[in-house]
C-alpha atoms as a PDB file:
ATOM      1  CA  UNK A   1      11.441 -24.492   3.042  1.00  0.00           C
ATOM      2  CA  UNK A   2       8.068 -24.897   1.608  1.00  0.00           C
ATOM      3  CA  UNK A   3       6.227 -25.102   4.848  1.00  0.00           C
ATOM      4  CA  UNK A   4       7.923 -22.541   6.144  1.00  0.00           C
ATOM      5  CA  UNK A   5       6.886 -20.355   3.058  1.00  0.00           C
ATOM      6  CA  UNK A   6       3.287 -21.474   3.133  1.00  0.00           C
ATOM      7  CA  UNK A   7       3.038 -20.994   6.869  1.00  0.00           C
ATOM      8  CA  UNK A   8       4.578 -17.175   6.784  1.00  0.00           C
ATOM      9  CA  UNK A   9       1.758 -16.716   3.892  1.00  0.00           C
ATOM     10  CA  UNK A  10      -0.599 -17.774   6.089  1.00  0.00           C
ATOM     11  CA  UNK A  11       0.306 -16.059   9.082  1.00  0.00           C
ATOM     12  CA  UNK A  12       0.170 -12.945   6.725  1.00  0.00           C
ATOM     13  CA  UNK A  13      -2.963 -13.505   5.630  1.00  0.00           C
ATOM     14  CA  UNK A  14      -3.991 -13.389   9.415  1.00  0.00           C
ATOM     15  CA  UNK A  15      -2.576 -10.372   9.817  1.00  0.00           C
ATOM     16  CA  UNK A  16      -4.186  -8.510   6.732  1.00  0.00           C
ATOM     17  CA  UNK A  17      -7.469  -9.580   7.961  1.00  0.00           C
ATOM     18  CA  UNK A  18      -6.644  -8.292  11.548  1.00  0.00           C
ATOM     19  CA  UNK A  19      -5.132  -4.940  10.082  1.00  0.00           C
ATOM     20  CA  UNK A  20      -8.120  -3.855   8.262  1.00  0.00           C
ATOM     21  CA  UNK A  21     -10.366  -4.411  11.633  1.00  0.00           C
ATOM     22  CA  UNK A  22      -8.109  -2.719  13.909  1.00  0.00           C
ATOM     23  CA  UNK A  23      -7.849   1.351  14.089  1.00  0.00           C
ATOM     24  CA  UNK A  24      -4.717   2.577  12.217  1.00  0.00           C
ATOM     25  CA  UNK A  25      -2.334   4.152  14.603  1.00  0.00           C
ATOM     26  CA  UNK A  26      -3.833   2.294  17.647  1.00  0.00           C
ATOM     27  CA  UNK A  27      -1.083   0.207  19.780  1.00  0.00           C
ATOM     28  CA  UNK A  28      -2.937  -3.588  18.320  1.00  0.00           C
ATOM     29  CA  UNK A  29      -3.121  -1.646  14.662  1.00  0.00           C
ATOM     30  CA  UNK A  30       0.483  -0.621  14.690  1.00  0.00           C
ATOM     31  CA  UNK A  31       1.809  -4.481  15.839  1.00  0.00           C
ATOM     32  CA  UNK A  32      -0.026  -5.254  12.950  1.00  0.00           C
ATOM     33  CA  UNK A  33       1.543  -3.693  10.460  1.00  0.00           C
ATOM     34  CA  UNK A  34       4.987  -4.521  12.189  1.00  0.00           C
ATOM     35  CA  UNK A  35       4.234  -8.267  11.454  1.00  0.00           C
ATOM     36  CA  UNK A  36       3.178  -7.356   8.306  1.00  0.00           C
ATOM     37  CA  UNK A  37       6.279  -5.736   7.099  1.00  0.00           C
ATOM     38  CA  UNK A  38       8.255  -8.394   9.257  1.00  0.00           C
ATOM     39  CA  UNK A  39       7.129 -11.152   7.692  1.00  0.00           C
ATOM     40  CA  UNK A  40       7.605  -8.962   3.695  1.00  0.00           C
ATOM     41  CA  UNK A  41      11.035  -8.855   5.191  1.00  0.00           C
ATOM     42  CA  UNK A  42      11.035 -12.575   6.328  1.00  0.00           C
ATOM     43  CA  UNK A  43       9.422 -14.149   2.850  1.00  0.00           C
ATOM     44  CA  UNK A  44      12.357 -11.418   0.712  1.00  0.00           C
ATOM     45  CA  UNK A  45      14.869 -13.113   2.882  1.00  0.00           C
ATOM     46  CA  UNK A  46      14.104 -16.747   2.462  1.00  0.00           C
ATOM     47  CA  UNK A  47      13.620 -16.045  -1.688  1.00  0.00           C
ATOM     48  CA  UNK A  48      17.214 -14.223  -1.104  1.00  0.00           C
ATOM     49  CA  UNK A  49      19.199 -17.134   0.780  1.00  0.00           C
ATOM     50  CA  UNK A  50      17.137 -20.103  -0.977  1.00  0.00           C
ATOM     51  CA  UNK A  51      15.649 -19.171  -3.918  1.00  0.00           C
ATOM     52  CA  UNK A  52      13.018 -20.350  -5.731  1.00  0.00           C
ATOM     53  CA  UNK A  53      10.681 -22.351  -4.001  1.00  0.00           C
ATOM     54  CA  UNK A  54      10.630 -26.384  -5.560  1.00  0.00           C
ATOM     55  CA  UNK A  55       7.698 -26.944  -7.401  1.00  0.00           C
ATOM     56  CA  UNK A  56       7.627 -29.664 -10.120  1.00  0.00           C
ATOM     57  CA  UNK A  57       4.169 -28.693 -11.398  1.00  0.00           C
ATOM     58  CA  UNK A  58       4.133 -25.156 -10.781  1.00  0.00           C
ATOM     59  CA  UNK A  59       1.059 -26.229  -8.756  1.00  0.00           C
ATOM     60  CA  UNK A  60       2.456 -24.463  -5.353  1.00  0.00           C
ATOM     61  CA  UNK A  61       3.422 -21.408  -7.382  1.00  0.00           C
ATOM     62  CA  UNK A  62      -0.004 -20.861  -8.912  1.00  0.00           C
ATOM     63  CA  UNK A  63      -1.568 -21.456  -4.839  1.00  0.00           C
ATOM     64  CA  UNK A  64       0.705 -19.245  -3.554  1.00  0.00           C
ATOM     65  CA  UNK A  65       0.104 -16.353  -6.011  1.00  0.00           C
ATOM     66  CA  UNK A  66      -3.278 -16.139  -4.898  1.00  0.00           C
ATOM     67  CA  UNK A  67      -2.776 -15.332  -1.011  1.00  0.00           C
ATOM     68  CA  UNK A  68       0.392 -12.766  -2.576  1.00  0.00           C
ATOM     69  CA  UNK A  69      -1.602 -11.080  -4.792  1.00  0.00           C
ATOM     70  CA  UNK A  70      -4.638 -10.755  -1.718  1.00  0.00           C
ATOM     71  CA  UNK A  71      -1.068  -9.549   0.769  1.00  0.00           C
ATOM     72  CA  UNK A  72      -0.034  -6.648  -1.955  1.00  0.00           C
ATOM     73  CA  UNK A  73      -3.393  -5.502  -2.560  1.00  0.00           C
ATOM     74  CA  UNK A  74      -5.083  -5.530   0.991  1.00  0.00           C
ATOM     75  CA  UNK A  75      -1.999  -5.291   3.619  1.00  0.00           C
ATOM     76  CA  UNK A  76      -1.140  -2.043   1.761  1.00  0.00           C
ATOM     77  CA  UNK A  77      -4.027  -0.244   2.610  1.00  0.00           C
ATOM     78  CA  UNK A  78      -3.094  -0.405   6.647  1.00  0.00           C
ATOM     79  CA  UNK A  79       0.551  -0.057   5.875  1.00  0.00           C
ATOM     80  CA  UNK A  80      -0.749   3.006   4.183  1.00  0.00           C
ATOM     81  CA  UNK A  81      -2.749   4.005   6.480  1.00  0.00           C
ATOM     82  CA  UNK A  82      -0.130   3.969   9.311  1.00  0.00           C
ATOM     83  CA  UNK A  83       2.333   5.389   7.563  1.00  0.00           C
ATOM     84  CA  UNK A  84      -0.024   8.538   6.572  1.00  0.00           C
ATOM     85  CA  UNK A  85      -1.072   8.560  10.451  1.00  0.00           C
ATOM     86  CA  UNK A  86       2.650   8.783  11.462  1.00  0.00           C
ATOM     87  CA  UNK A  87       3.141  11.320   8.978  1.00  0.00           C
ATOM     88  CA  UNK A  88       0.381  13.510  10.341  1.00  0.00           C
ATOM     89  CA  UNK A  89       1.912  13.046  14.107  1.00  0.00           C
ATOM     90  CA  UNK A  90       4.641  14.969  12.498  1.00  0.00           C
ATOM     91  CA  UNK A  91       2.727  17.260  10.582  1.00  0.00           C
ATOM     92  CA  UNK A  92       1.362  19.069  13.803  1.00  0.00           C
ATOM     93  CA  UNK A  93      -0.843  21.511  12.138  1.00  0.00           C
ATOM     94  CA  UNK A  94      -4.482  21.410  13.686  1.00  0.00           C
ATOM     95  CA  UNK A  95      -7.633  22.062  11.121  1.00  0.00           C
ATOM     96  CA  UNK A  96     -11.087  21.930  13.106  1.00  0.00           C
ATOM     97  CA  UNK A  97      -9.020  18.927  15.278  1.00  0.00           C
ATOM     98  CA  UNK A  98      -7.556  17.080  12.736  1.00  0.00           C
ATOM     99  CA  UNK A  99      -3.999  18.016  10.912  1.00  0.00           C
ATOM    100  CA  UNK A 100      -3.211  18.400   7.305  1.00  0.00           C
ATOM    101  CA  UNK A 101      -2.944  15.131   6.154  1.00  0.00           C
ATOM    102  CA  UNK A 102      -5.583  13.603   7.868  1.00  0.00           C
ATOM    103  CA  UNK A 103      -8.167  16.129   6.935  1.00  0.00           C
ATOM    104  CA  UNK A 104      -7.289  15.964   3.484  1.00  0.00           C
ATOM    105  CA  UNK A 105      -8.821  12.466   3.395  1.00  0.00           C
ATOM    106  CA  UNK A 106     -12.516  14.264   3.088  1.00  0.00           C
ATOM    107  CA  UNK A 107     -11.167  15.907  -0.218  1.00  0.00           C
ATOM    108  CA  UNK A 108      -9.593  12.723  -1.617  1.00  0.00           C
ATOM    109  CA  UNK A 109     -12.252  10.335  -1.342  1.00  0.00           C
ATOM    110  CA  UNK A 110     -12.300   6.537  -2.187  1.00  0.00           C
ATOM    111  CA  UNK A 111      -8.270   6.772  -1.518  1.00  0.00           C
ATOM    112  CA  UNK A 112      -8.600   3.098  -0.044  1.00  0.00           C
ATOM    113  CA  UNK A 113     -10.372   1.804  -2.963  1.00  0.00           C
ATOM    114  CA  UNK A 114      -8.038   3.801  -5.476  1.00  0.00           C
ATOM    115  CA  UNK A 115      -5.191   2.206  -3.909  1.00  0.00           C
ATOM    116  CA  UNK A 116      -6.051  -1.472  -4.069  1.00  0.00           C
ATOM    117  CA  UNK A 117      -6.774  -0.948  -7.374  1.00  0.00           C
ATOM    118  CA  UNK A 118      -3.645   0.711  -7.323  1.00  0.00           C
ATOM    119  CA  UNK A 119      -1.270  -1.815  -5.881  1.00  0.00           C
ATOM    120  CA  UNK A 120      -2.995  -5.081  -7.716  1.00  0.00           C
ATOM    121  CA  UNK A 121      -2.408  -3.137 -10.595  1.00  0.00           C
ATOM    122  CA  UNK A 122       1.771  -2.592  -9.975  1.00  0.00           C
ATOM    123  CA  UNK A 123       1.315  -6.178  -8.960  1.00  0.00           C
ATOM    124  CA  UNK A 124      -0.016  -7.862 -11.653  1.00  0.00           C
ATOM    125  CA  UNK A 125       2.013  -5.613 -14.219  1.00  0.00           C
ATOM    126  CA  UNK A 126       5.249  -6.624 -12.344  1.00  0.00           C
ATOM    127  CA  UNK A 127       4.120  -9.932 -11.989  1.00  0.00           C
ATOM    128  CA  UNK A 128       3.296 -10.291 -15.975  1.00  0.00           C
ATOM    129  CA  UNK A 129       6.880  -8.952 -16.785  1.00  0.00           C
ATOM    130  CA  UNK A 130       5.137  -5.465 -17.802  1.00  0.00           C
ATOM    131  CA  UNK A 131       7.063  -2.861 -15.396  1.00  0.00           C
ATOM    132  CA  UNK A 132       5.362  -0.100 -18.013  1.00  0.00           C
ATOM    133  CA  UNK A 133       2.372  -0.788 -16.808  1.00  0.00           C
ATOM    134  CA  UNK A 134       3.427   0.429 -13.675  1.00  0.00           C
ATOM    135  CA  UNK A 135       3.384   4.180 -15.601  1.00  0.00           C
ATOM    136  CA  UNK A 136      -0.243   3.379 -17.041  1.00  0.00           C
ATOM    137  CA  UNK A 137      -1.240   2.660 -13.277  1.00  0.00           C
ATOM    138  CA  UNK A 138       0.514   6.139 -12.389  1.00  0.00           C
ATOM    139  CA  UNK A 139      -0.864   8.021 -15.087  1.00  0.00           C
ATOM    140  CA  UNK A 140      -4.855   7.050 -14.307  1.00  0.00           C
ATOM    141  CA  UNK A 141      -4.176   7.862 -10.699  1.00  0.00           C
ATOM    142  CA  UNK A 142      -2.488  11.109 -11.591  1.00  0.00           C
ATOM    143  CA  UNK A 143      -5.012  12.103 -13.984  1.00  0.00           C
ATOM    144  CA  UNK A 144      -8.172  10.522 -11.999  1.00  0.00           C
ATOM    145  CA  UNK A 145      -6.680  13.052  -8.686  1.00  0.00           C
ATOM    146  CA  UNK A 146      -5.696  16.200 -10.811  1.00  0.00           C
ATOM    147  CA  UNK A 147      -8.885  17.905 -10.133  1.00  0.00           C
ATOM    148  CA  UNK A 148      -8.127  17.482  -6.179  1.00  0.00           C
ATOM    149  CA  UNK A 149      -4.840  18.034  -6.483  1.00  0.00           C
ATOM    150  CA  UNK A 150      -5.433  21.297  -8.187  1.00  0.00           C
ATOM    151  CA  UNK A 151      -8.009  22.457  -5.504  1.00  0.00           C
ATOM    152  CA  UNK A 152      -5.349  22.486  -3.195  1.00  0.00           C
ATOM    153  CA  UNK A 153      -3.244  25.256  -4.550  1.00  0.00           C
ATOM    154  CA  UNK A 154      -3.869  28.432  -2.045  1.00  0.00           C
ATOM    155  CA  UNK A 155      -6.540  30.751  -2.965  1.00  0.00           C
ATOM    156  CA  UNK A 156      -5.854  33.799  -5.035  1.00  0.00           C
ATOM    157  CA  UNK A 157      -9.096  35.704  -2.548  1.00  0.00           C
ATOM    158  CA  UNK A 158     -11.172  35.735  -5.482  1.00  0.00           C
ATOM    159  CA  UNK A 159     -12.665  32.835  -4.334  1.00  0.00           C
ATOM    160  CA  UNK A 160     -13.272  31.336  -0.945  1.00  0.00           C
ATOM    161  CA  UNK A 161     -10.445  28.977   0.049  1.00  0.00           C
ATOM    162  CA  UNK A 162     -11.316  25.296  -0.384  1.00  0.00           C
ATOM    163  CA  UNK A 163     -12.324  23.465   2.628  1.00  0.00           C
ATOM    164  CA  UNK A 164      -9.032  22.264   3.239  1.00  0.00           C
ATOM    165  CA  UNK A 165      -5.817  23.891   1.982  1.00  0.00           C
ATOM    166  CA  UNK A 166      -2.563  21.699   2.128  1.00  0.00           C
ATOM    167  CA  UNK A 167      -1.921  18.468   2.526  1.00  0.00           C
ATOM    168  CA  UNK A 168      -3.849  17.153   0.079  1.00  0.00           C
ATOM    169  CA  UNK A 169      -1.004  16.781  -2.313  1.00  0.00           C
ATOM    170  CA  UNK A 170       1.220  15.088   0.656  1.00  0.00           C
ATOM    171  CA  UNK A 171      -1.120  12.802   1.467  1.00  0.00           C
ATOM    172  CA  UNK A 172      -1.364  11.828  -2.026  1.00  0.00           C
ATOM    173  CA  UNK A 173       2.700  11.476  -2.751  1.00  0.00           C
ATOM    174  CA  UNK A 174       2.913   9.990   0.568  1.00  0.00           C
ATOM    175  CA  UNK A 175      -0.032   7.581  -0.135  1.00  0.00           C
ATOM    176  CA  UNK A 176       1.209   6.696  -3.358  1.00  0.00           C
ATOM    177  CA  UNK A 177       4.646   5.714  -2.891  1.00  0.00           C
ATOM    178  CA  UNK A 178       4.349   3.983   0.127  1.00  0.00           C
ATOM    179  CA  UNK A 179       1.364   1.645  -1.875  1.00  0.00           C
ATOM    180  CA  UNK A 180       3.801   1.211  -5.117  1.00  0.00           C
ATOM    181  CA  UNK A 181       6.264   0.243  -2.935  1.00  0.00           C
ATOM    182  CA  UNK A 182       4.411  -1.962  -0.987  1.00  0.00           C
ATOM    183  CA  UNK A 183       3.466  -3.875  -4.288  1.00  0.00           C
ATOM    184  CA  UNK A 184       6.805  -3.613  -5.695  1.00  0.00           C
ATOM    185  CA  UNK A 185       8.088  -5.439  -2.314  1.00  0.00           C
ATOM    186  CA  UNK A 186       5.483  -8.174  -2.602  1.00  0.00           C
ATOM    187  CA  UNK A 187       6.301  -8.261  -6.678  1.00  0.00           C
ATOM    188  CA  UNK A 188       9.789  -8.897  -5.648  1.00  0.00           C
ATOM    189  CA  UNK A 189       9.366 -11.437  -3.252  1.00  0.00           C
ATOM    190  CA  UNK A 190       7.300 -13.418  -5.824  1.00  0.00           C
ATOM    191  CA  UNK A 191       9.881 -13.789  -8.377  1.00  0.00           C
ATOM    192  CA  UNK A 192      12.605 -14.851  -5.761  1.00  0.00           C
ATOM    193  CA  UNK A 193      10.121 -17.317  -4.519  1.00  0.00           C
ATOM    194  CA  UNK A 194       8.065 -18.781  -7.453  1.00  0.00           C
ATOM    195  CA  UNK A 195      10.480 -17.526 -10.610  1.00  0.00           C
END
């Protein structure tokens, strides 16, 4: 069961790297993600049927944390990404070209960065046996975003409209939970592996 473990890592780790060089929403971007949430699903069920993986030493388990921590952090952002792309193939409304959700990615800026910070965060507090820091990781995003948020209320005509109005606070909730529960997922799988 250990080789199998190692080699889905792996594998994985591939996949990250191929995700983040691939378009999101293109055909090769969107396989991607599918073996990236395949093989999430693959590692939860081997930690659900066999349990922890043997490990005298706990050298394995501090190897493997590594490559897990790299997965929750960096295969979020194209999980993200697709998800956010699907949700604007649903949104429909054109701005200039682009729909709501996509166009509010000029207003918040730095999202991918924000949310690798975000997820390693979740991680490592989930990790650590600290799910309140999952609340301090929250509250910085909520508070570092309020100022964009809040520019995204409609215009009272006082003042010209901002440059884009709505979506910005989807794309964030959308963004958001799908990244916390990426790193929750990956959190979970390393306890039923490595605990």
């Amino acid at each position: 069961m250990t080789v199998l473990v190692v080699l889905i890592v792996v594998v994985l780790v591939a996949a990250v790297v191929a995700a983040w060089l691939l378009p999101a929403g293109s055909p090769p971007g969107l396989v991607t993600v599918g073996v990236l949430v395949a093989g999430l699903a693959g590692l939860a069920l081997v930690a659900l049927l066999h349990g922890p993986v043997e490990d005298d030493r706990g050298l394995l388990s501090r190897l493997l944390l590594v490559p897990m921590l790299a997965l929750a952090a960096l295969g979020g952002g194209p999980v993200t990404a697709t998800v956010l792309h699907l949700a604007d193939r649903e949104d429909g409304r054109s701005k200039n070209g682009r729909t709501g959700v996509e166009a509010a990615a000029s207003v918040l800026r730095g999202g991918a960065w924000i949310g690798g910070f975000e997820r390693t965060g979740v991680f490592a507090a989930l990790v650590a046996g600290w799910p309140e820091g999952i609340a301090v990781v929250l509250g910085l995003k909520g508070l570092g975003r309020y100022s964009e948020l809040k520019s995204d209320a409609p215009s009272s005509g006082r003042e010209p409209p901002p440059p884009v109005q709505g979506g910005v606070a989807e794309r964030f909730i959308i963004g958001t939970f799908c990244s916390v529960l990426w790193a929750v997922a990956w959190a979970g799988v390393v306890a039923g592996l490595l605990a």
